[in-house]
Protein backbone atom coordinates (compact mmCIF):
# COMPACT_ATOMS: atom_id res chain seq x y z
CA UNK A 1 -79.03 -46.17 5.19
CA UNK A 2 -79.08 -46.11 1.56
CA UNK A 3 -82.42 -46.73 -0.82
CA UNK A 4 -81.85 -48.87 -3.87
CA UNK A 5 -83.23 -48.54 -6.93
CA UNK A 6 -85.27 -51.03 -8.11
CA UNK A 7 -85.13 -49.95 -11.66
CA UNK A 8 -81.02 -49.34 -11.85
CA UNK A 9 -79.61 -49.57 -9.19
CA UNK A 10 -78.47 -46.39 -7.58
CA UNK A 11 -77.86 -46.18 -3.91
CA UNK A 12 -80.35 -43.33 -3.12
CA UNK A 13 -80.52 -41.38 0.14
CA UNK A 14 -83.10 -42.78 2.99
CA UNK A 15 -86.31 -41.65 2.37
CA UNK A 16 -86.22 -40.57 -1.16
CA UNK A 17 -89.38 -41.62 -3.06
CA UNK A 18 -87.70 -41.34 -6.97
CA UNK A 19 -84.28 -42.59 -7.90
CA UNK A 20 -81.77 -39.66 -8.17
CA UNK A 21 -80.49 -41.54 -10.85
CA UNK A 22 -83.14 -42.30 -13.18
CA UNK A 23 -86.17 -41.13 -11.40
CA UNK A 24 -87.78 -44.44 -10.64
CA UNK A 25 -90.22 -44.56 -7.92
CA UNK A 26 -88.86 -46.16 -4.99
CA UNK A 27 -91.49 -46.57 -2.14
CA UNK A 28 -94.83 -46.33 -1.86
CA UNK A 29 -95.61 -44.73 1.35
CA UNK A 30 -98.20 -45.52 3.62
CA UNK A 31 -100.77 -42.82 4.51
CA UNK A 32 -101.30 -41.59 8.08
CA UNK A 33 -104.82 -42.71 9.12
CA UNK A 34 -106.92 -39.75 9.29
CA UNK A 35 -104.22 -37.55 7.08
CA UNK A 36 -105.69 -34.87 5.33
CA UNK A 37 -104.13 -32.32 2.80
CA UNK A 38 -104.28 -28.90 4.10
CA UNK A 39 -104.13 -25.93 1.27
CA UNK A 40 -103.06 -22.14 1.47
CA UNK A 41 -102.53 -19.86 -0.53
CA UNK A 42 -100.27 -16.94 -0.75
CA UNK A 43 -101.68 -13.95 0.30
CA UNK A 44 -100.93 -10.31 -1.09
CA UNK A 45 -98.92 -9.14 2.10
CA UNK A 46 -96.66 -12.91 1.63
CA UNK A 47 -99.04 -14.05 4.46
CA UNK A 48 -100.24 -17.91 4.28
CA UNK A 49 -104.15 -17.90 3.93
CA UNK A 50 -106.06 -21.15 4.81
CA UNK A 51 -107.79 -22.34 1.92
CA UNK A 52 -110.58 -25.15 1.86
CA UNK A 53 -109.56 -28.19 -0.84
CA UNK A 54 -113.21 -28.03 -2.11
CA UNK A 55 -113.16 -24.58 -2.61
CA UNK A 56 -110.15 -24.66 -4.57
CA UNK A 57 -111.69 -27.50 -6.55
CA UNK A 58 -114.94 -26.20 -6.99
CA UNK A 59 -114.03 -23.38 -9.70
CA UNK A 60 -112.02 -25.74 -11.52
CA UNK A 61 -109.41 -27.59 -11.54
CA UNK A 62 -106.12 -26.93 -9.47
CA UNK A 63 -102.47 -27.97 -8.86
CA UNK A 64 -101.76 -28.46 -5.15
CA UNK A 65 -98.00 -29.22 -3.58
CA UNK A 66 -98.03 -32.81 -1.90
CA UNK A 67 -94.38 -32.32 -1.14
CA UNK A 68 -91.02 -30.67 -1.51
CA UNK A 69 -89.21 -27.19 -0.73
CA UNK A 70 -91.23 -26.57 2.45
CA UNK A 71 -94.49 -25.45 0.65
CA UNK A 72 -96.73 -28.51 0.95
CA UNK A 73 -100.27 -27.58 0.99
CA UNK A 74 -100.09 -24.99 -1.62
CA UNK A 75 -102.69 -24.69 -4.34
CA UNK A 76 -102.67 -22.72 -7.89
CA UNK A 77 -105.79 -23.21 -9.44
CA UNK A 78 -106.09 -23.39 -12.91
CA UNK A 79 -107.64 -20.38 -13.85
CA UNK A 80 -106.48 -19.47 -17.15
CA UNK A 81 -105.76 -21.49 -21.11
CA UNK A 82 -102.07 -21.36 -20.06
CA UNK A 83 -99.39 -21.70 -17.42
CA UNK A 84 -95.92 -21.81 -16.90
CA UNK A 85 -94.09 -24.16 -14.44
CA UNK A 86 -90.76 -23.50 -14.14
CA UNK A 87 -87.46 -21.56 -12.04
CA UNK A 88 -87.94 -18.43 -13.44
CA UNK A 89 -89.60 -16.64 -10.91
CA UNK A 90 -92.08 -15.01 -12.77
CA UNK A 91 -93.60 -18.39 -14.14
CA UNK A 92 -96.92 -18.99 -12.99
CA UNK A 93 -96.30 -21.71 -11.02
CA UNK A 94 -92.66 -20.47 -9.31
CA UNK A 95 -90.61 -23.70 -8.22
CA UNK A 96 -87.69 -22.72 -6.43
CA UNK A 97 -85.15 -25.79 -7.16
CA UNK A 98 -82.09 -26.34 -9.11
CA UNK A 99 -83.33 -29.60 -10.25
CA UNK A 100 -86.63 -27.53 -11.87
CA UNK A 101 -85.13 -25.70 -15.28
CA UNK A 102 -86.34 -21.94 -15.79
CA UNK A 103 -88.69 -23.08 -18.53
CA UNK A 104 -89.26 -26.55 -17.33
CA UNK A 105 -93.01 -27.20 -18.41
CA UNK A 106 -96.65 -25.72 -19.28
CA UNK A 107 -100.10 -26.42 -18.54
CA UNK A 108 -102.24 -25.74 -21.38
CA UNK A 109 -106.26 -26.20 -21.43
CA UNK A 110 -107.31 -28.10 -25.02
CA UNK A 111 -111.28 -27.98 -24.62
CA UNK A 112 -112.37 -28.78 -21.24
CA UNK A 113 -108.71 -30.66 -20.66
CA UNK A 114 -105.65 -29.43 -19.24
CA UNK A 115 -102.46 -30.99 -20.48
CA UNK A 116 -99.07 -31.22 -19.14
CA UNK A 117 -96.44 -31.00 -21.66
CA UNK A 118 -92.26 -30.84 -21.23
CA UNK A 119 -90.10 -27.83 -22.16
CA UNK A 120 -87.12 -30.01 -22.80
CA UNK A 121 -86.55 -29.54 -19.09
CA UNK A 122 -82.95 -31.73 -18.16
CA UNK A 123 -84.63 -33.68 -15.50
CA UNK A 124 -87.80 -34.92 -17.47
CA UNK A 125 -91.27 -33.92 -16.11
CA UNK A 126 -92.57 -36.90 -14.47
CA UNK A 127 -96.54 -38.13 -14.71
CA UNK A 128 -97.73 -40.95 -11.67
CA UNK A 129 -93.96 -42.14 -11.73
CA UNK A 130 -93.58 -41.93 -15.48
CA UNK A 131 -91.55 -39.34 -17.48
CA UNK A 132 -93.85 -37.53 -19.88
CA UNK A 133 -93.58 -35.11 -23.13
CA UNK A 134 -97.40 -34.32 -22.91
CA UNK A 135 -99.90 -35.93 -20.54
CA UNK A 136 -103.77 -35.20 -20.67
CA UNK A 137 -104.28 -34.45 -16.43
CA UNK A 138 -106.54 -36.72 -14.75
CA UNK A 139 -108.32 -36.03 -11.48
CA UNK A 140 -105.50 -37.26 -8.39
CA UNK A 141 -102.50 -37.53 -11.39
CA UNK A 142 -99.48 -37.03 -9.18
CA UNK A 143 -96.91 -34.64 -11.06
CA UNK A 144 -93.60 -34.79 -10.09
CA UNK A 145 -91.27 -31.53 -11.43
CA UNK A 146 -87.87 -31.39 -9.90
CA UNK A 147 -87.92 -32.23 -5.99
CA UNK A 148 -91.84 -31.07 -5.91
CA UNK A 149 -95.03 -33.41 -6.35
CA UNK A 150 -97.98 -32.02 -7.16
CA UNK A 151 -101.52 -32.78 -7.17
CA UNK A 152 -103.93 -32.86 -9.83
CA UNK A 153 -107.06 -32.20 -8.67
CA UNK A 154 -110.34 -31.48 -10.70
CA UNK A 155 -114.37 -32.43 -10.02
């Protein structure tokens, strides 16, 4: 059964959460009672390592996968002035998609902010549902880059 688009129209497959189309956001889920978000990280040998969310958290800020390309749960922190996002795989954050562009976007810190800002990517870098040429990251912003959301998370 097909999804429509609120915003234009488009009949989008069941179960998306942004338009194909024009990347509107479609549904808002409901949580699971007593859902968590579990984190990991990618070990040295390519083995998944169980990470606790606070620890991530409590060096600094981090991005952590919500959804998409099999990998929720994983968690980059933010440990240096500058990051690439993108399909190239040696970008700092790798995102393996064809809707992601090789140079998609960057994280930069300005002061004790990080900032999100666009690469000209073709299919727009998207900030809590809206597309975005630079965003200043809140705590819980939701990013959305390609078919992946990301987390925002910083205490």
């Amino acid at each position: 059964m097909a999804q429509h688009c609120p915003e234009c129209g488009f009949a989008n497959a069941d179960g998306a959460n942004y338009c194909q189309r024009c990347g509107a956001f479609l549904v808002q889920s409901e949580p699971t009672p007593g859902a968590t978000t579990a984190t990991y990280k990618v070990g040295e040998t390519g083995e998944l390592e169980p990470v606790e969310l606070e620890d991530v958290v409590a060096r600094g800020a981090a991005l952590v996968i919500r959804a998409g390309g099999g990998r929720a749960g994983e968690s980059f922190p933010l440990e240096h002035d500058r990051l690439t996002v993108g399909r190239r795989p040696d970008s700092d954050i790798f995102l393996d998609d064809v809707t992601v562009s090789r140079d998609h976007a960057i994280l930069v810190r300005r002061g004790s902010d990080y900032h999100l800002d666009d690469c000209g990517s073709l299919n727009g870098t998207y900030v809590n549902r809206h597309r975005i040429e630079s965003h200043r990251l809140q705590d819980g912003d939701e990013l959305q880059i390609g078919k992946y959301k990301l987390a925002f998370l910083s205490r």
